[in-house]
Protein backbone atom coordinates (compact mmCIF):
# COMPACT_ATOMS: atom_id res chain seq x y z
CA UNK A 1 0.00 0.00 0.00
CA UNK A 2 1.46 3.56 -0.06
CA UNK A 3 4.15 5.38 1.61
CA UNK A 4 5.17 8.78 2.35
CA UNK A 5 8.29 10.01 4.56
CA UNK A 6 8.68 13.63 5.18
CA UNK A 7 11.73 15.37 6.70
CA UNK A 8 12.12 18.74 7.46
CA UNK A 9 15.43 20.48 8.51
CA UNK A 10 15.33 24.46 9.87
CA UNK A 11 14.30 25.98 6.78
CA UNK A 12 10.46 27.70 7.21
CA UNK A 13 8.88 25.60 6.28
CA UNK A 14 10.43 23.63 3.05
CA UNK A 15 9.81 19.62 3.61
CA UNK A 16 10.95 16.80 1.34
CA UNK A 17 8.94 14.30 0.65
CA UNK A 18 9.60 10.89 -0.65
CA UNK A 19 6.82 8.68 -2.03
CA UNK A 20 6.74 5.69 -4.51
CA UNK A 21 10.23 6.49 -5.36
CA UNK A 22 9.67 9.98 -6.26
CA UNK A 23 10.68 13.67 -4.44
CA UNK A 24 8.52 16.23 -4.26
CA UNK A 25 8.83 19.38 -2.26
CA UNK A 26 5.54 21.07 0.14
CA UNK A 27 6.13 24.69 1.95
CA UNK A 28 3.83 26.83 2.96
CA UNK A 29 2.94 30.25 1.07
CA UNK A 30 5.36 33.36 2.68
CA UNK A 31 2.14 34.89 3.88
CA UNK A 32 2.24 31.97 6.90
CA UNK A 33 6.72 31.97 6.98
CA UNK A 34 7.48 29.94 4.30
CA UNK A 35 9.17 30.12 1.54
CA UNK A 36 6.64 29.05 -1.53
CA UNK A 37 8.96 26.21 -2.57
CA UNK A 38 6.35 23.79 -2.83
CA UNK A 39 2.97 23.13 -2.50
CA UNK A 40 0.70 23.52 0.70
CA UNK A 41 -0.45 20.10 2.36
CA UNK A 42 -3.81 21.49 1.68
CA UNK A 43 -2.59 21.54 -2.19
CA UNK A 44 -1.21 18.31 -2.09
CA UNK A 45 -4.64 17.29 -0.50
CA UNK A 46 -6.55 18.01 -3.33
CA UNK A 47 -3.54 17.07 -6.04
CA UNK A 48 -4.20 13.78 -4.40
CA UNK A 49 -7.93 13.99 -5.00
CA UNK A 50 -7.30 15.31 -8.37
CA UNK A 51 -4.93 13.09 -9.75
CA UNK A 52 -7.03 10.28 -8.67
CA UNK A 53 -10.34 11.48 -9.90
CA UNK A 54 -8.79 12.22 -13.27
CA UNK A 55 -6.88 9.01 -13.36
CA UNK A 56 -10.25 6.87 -12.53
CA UNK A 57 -12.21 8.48 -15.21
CA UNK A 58 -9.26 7.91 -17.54
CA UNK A 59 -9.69 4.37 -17.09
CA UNK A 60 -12.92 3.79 -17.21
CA UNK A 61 -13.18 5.84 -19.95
CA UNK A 62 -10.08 3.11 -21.62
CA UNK A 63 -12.60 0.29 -20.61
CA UNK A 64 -15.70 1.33 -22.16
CA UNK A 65 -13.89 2.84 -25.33
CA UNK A 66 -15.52 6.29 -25.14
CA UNK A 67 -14.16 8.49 -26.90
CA UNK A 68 -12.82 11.08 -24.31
CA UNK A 69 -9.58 13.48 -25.60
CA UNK A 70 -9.26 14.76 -22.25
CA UNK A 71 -10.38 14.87 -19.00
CA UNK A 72 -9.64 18.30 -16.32
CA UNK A 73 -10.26 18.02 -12.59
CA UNK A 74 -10.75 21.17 -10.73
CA UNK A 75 -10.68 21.43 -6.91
CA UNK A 76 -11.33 23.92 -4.31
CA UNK A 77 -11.26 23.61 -0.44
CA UNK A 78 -13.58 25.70 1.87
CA UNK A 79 -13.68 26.42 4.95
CA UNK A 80 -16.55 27.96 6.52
CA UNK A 81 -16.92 28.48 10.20
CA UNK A 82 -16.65 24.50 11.48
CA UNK A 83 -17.81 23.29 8.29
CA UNK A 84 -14.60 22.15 5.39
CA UNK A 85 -15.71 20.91 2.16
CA UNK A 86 -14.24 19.93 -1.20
CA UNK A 87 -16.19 21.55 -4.48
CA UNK A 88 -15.28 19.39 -7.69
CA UNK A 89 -15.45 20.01 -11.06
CA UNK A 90 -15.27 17.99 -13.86
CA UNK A 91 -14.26 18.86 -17.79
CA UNK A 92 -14.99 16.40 -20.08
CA UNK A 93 -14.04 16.47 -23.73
CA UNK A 94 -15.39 14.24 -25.86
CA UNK A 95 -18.55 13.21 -27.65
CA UNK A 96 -20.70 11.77 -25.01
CA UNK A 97 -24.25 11.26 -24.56
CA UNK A 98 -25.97 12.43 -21.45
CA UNK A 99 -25.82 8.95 -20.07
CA UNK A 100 -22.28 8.46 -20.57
CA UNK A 101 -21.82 11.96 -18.60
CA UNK A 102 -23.97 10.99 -15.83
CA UNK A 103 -21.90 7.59 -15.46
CA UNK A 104 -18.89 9.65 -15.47
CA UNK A 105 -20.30 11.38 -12.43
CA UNK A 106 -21.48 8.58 -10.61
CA UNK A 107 -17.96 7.29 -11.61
CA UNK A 108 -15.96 10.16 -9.51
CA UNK A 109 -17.85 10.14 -6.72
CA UNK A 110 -16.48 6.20 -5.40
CA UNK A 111 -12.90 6.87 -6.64
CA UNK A 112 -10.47 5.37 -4.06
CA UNK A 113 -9.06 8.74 -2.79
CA UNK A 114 -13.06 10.20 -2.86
CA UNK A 115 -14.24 7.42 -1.07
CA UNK A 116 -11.24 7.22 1.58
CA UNK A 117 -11.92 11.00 2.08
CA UNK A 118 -15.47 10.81 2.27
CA UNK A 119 -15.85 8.16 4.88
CA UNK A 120 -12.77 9.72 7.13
CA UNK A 121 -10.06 6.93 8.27
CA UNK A 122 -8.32 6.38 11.91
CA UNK A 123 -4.67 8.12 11.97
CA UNK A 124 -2.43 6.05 14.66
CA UNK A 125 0.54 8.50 15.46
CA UNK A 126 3.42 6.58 17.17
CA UNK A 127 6.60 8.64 18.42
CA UNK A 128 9.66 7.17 17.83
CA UNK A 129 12.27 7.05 21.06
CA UNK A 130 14.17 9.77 22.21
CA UNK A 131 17.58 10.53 20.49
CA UNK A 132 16.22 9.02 16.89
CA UNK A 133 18.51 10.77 14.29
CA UNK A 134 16.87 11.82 11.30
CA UNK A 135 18.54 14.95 10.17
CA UNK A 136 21.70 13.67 9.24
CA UNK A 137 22.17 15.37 5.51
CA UNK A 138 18.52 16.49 5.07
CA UNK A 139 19.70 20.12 4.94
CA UNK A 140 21.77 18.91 1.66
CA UNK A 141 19.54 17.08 -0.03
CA UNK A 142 16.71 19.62 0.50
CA UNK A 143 18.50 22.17 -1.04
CA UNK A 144 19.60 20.10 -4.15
CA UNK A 145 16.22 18.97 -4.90
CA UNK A 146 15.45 22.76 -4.77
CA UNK A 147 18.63 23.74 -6.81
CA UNK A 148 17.68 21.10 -9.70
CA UNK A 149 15.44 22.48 -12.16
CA UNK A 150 12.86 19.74 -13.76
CA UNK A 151 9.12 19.83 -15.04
CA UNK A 152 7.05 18.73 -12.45
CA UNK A 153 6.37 15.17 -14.26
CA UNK A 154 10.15 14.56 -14.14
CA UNK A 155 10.74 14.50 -10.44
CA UNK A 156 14.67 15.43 -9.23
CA UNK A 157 16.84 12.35 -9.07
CA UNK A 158 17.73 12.56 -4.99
CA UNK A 159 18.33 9.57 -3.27
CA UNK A 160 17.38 9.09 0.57
């Protein structure tokens, strides 16, 4: 099932992250003391969402050989006094009926990541023991995975 490690060093607030053998990089925005480096881990929240929504629908539409060019997820997290919600949208291009749309629908509402967020899940939170070094070098290989320059699909090559 999957994995994520994150380390952070001293620098406000620029984390590495290392999941299913790629690096990716979170901050916050400089408006809360970070540097912007990265996305939020509200943003990653609903990249997560996103990616999964988009990658469902994908598949599905693969399966039934519809003939979708391209599918755009849009997401937007609210907070409003003690209520937090996700707003979705979907963007599909293709020549589909009104069923086929409607299926689509149906569709994104029981992807895994939709369905794991809907129904909540139990977080067990364990401290490790006192004296547990995890810093060694993660100043260094934060800052080269900030120094390298790549698209975002081609992830920087930092090992661990």
């Amino acid at each position: 099932m999957a994995r994520a490690h994150a380390t952070i060093g001293t620098k406000h607030y620029a984390t590495r992250i290392d999941a299913g053998g790629h690096v990716l990089i979170a901050d916050e925005p400089k408006s809360s003391g970070g540097g912007n480096v990265g996305p939020d881990p509200y943003d990653l929240l609903l990249s997560a969402l996103a990616a999964c929504t988009a990658i469902t629908l994908r598949m599905y539409a693969n399966r039934k050989e519809w003939p979708v060019r391209g599918i755009a997820v849009d997401l937007h997290f609210i907070r409003a006094d003690m209520e937090e919600r996700i707003e979705r949208r979907i963007t599909l291009d293709g020549d589909l009926t009104d069923e086929q749309r409607a299926r689509f629908a149906d569709i994104a509402e029981r992807t895994p990541v939709t369905l794991t967020l809907k129904t909540g899940l139990q977080i067990a939170t364990e401290l490790t023991p006192a004296g547990t070094a995890i810093l060694q070098g993660v100043e260094q290989r934060l800052d080269e995975a900030l120094d390298e320059s790549f698209p975002a699909s081609d992830p920087p090559a930092v090992t661990p």
